[in-house]
Protein backbone atom coordinates (compact mmCIF):
# COMPACT_ATOMS: atom_id res chain seq x y z
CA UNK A 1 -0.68 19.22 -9.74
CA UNK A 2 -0.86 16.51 -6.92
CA UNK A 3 -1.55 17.78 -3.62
CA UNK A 4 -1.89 15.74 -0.41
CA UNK A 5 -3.63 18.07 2.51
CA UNK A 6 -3.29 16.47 6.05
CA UNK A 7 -5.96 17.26 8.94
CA UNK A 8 -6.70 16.89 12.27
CA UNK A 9 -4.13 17.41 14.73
CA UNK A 10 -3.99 19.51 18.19
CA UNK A 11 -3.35 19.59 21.41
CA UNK A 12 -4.86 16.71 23.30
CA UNK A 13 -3.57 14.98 26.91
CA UNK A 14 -2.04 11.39 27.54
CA UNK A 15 -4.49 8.58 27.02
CA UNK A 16 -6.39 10.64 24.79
CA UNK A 17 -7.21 9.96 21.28
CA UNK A 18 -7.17 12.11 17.71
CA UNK A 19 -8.10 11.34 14.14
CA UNK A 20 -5.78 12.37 11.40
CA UNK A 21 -7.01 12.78 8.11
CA UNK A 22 -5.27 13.28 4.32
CA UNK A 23 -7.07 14.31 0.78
CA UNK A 24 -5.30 13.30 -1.96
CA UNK A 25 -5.91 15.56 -5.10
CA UNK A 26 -4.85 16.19 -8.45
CA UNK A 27 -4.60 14.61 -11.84
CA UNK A 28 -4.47 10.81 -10.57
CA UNK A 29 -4.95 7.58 -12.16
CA UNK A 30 -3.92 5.49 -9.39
CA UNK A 31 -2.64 5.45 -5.85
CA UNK A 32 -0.29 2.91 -4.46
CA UNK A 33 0.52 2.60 -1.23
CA UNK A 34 -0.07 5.56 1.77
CA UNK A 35 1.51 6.04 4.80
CA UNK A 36 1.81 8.61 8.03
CA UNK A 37 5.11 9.12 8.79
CA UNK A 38 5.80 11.93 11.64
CA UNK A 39 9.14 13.70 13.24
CA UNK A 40 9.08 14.56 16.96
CA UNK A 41 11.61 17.51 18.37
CA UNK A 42 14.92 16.81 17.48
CA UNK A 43 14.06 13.83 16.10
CA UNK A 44 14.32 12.37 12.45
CA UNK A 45 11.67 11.78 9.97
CA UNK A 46 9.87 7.92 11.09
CA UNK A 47 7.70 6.03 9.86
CA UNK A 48 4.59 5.43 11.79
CA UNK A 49 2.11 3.35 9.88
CA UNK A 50 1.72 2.31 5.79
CA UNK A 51 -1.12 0.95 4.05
CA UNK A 52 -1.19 -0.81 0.34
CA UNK A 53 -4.08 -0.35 -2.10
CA UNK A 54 -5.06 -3.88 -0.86
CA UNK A 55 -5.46 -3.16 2.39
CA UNK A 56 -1.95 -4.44 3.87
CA UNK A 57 -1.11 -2.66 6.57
CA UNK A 58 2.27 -1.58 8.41
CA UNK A 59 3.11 -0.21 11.88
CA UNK A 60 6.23 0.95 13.54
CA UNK A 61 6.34 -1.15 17.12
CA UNK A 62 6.12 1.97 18.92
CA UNK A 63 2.62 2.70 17.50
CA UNK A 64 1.25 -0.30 16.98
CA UNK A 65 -1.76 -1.74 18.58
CA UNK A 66 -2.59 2.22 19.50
CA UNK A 67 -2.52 3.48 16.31
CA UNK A 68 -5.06 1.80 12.67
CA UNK A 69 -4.05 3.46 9.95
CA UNK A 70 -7.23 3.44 6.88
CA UNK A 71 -8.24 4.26 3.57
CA UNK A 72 -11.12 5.58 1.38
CA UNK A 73 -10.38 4.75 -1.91
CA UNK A 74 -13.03 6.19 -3.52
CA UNK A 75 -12.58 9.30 -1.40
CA UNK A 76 -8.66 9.62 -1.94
CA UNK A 77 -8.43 9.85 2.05
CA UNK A 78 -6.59 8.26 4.24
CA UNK A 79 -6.55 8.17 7.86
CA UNK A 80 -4.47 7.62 11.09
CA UNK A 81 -6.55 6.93 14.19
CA UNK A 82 -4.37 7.44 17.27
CA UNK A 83 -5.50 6.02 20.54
CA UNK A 84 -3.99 6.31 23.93
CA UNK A 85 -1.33 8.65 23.40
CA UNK A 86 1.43 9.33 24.82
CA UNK A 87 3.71 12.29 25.25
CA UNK A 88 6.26 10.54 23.12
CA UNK A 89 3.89 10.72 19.77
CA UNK A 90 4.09 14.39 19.60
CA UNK A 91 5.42 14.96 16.53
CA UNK A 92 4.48 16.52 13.08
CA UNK A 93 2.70 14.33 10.93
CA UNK A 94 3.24 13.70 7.42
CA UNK A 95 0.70 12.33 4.46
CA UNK A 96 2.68 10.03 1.90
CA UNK A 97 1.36 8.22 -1.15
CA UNK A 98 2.96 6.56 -3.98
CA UNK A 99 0.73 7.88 -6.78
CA UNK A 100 1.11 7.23 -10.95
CA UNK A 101 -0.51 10.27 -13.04
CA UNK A 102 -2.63 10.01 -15.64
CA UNK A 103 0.52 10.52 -17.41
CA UNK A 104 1.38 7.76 -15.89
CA UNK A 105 4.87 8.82 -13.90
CA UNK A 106 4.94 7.77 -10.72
CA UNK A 107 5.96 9.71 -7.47
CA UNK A 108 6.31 9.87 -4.12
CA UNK A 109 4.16 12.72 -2.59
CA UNK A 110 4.26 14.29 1.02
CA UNK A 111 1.63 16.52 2.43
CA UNK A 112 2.93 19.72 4.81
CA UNK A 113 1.99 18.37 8.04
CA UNK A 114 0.05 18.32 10.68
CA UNK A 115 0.96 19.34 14.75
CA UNK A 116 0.24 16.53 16.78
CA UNK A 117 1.26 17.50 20.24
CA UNK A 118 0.52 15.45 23.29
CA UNK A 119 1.01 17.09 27.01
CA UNK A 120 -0.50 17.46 30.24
């Protein structure tokens, strides 16, 4: 019933720059906090950035300053804005959201990814 659909990754070269995007859908009365979390080859799952309802955000040291994780609440969306890449950000990145139903049960939710890969 809850779906989270990421967008926006490719191929794009060091120093270069992409915009992720995730649509949250589904029978929803509220969502908590969102996050991007993303797993390189061979590596495990990581969290990149996190973002509460308020606007409190989160970064992993290894992204931040490069990376501004937003949100559109009125949209469901929520976005990752990677600048200056590096090879070392490849990775498959993953949509999360704490979200409470209009039933009001409350979940974690993951999106299927999106291909980031960065490479000269």
């Amino acid at each position: 019933q809850v779906q989270l659909v990421e967008s926006g990754g490719g191929l794009v070269q060091p120093g270069g720059s992409l915009r992720l995007s995730c649509v949250v859908s589904g029978s929803i009365h509220s969502i908590n906090t969102m996050g991007w979390y993303r797993r390189g080859p061979g590596q495990e799952r990581e969290l990149a950035a996190t973002i509460t309802n308020t606007g409190s955000t989160n970064y992993a040291d290894s992204v931040r300053g490069r990376f501004t994780i937003s949100r559109d609440n009125t949209k469901r969306m929520a976005y990752l804005q990677m600048n200056n890449l590096k090879t070392e950000d490849t990775a498959v990145y993953y949509c999360n959201a704490d979200i409470r139903r209009t039933d009001l049960t409350r979940n974690n939710y993951w999106g299927q990814g999106t291909q980031v890969t960065v490479s000269s």
